[in-house]
Protein backbone atom coordinates (compact mmCIF):
# COMPACT_ATOMS: atom_id res chain seq x y z
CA UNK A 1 4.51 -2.55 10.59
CA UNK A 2 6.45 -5.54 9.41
CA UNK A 3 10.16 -6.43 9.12
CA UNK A 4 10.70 -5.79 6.00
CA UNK A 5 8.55 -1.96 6.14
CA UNK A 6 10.46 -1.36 9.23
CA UNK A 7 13.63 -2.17 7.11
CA UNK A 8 13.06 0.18 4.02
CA UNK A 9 12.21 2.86 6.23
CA UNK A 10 15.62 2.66 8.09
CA UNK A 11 17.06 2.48 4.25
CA UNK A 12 15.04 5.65 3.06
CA UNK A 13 15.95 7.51 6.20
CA UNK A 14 19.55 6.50 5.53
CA UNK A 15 21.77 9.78 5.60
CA UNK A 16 25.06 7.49 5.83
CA UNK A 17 26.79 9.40 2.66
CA UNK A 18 24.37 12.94 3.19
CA UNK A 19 28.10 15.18 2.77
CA UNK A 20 29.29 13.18 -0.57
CA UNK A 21 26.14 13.50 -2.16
CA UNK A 22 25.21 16.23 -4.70
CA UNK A 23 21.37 16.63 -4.59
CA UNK A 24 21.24 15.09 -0.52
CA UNK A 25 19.61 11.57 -0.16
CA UNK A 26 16.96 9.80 -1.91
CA UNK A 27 17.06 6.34 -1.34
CA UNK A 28 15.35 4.49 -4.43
CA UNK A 29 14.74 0.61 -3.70
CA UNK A 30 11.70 -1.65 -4.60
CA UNK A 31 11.60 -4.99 -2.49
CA UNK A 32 8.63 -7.36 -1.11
CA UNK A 33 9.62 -10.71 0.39
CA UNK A 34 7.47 -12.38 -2.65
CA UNK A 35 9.50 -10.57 -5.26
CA UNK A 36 11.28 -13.44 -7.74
CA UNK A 37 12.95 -11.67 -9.21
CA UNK A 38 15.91 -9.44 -8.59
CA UNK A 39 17.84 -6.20 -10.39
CA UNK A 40 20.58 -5.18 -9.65
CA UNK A 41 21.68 -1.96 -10.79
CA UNK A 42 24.41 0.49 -10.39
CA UNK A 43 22.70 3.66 -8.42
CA UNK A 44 19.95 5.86 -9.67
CA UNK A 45 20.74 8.71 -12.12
CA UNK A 46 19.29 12.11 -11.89
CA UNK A 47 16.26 11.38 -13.18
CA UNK A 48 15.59 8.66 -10.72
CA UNK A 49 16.38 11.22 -8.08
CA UNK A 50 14.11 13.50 -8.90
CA UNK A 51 10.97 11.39 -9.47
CA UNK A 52 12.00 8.35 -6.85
CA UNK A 53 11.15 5.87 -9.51
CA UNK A 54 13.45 3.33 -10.14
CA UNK A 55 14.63 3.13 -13.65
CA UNK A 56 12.04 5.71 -14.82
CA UNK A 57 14.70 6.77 -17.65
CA UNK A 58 15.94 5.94 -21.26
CA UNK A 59 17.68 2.69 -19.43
CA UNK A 60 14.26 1.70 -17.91
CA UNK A 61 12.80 1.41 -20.85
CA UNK A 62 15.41 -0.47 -22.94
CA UNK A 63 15.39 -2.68 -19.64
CA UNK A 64 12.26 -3.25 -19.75
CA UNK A 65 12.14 -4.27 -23.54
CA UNK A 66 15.23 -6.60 -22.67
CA UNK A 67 12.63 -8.40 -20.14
CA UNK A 68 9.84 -8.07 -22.55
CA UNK A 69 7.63 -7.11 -19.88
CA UNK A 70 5.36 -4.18 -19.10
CA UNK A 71 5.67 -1.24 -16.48
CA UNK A 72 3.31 -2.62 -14.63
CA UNK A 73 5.12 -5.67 -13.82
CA UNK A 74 8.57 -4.20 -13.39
CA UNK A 75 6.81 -2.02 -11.04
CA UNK A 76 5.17 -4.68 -8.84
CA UNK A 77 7.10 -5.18 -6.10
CA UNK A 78 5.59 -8.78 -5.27
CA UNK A 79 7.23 -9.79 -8.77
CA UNK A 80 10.11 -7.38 -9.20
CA UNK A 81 12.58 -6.14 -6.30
CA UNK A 82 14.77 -3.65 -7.57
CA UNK A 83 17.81 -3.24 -5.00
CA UNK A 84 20.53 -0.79 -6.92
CA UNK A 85 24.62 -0.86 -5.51
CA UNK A 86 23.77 2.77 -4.53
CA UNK A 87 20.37 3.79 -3.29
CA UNK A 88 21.36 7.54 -3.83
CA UNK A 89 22.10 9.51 -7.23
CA UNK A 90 26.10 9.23 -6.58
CA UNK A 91 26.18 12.89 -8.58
CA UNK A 92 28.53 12.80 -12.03
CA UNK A 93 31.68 12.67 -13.30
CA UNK A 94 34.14 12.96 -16.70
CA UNK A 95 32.23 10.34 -18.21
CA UNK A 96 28.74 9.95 -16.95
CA UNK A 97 27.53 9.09 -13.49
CA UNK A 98 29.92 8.76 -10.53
CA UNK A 99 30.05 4.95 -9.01
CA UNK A 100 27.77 3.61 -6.33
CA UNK A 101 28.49 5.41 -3.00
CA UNK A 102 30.21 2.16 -1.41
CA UNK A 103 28.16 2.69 2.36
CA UNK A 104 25.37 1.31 0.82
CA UNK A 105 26.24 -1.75 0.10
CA UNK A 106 27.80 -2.49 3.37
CA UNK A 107 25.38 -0.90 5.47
CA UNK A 108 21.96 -2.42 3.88
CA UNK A 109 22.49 -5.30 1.23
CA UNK A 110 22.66 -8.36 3.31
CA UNK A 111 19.93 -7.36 5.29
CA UNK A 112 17.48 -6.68 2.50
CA UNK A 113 18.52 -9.64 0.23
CA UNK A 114 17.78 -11.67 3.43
CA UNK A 115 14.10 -10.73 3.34
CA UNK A 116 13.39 -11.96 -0.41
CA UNK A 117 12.53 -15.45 0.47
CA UNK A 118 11.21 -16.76 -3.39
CA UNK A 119 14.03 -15.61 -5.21
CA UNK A 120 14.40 -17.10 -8.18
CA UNK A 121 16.56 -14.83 -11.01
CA UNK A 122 19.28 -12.14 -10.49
CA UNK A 123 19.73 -10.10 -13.25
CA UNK A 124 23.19 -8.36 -12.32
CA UNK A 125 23.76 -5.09 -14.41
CA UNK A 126 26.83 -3.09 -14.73
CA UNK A 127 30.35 -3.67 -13.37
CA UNK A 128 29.64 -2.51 -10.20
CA UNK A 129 26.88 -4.72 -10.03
CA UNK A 130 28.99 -7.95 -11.20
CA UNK A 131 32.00 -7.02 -9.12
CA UNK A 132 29.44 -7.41 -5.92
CA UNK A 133 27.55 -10.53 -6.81
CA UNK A 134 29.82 -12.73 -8.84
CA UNK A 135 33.21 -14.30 -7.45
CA UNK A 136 35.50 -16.49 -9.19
CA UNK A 137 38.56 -14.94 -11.84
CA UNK A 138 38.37 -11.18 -12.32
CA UNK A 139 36.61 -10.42 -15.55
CA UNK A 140 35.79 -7.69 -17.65
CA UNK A 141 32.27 -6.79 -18.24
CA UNK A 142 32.38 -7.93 -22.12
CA UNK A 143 33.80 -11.17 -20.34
CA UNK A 144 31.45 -11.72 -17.71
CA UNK A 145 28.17 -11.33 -19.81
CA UNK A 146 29.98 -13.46 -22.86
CA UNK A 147 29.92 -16.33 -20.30
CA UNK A 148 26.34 -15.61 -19.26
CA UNK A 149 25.43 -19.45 -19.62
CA UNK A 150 27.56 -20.51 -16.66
CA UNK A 151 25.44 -18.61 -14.50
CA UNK A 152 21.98 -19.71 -15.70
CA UNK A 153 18.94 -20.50 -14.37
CA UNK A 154 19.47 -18.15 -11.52
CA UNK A 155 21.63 -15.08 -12.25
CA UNK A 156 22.44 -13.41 -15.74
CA UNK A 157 25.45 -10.89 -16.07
CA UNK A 158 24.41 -7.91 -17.96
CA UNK A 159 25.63 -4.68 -19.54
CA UNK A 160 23.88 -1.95 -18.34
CA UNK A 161 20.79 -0.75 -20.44
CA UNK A 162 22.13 3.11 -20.77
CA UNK A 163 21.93 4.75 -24.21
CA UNK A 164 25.70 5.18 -23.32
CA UNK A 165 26.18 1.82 -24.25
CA UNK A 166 24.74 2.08 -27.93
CA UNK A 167 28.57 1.38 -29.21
CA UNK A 168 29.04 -1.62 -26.62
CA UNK A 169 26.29 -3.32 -28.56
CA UNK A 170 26.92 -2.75 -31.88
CA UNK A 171 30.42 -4.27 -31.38
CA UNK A 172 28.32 -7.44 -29.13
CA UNK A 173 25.58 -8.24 -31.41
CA UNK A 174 25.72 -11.86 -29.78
CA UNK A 175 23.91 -9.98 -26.66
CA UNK A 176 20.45 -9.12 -28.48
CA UNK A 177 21.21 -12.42 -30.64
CA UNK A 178 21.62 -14.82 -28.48
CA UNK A 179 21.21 -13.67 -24.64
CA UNK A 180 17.89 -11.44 -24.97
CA UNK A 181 15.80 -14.33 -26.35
CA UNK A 182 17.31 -16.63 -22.73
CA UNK A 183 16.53 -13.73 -21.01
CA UNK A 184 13.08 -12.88 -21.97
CA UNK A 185 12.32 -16.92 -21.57
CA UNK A 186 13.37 -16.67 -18.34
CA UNK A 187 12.23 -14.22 -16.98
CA UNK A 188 8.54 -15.09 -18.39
CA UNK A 189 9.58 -18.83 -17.13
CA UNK A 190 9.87 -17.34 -13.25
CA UNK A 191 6.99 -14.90 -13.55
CA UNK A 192 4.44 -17.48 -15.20
């Protein structure tokens, strides 16, 4: 067994946040050391929970069609690592899902992002998401992903794919305008 096996079987045997959890744990990740490209989500949903399958939802697929690539790329590790906030569906709250459970981070980022060694594109989705992987002044979401250029080639700040967020881009029709067609370049630019 390698490293990085060795490594997502400690993360899917995590129990770290087993009592603050509504349906137990279920770790979701996706990670090979040739992956180049990263996604960075918030934490599964319900769905995910319950088939294991990252992004197997309404999100997934509107993710997917952001990329403009297939399931069967976004589902090849070797290409695609998919490492959320929150490995574990955080349960839900007033207005949707609850936030990453904060022990994952802490307890298993560094040491997985350490193993992808031809990383070439973060996509960083979500506040939770952007709050972890950018520094710099504190921004809003709509900010952070209006100034996606400053972060290009290697990371992109994006909303997150939800149907939630149907209003968020009607009011930003810059994002499908003018980031998606970047987006899909690169990401066909670093797969190619």
């Amino acid at each position: 067994m390698s490293d990085v096996e060795k490594l997502l079987k400690q993360v899917r045997d995590c129990r770290l946040c087993e009592a603050q959890l509504p349906l137990g744990p279920r770790p979701v990740v996706q990670l090979d050391p040739d992956a180049r490209i990263l996604i960075v989500g918030q934490a599964p949903g319900r769905k995910v929970h319950e088939t294991g399958i990252p992004f197997n939802d309404p999100s997934g697929k509107r993710l997917r069609e952001w990329l403009g690539i297939s399931s069967e790329v976004f589902y090849d590790p070797q290409k695609i690592a998919l490492l959320p906030m929150g490995f574990c569906y955080p349960g839900t709250g007033k207005s949707g899902d609850l936030p990453p459970r904060p022990e994952c981070a802490k307890a298993w980022r560094e040491p997985l992002l350490n193993q992808i060694k031809n990383l070439q594109l973060t996509l960083v989705i979500g506040q939770y998401a952007h709050a972890y992987h950018f520094s710099g002044p504190k921004m809003s979401l709509t900010e952070r992903v209006q100034h996606w250029q400053d972060y290009l080639p290697n990371r992109i700040p994006l909303p997150h794919p939800s149907p939630r967020n149907n209003l968020w881009l009607r009011r930003n029709p810059w994002f499908e305008a003018e980031l998606l067609p970047v987006l899909k370049a690169r990401v066909t630019e670093v797969l190619a």
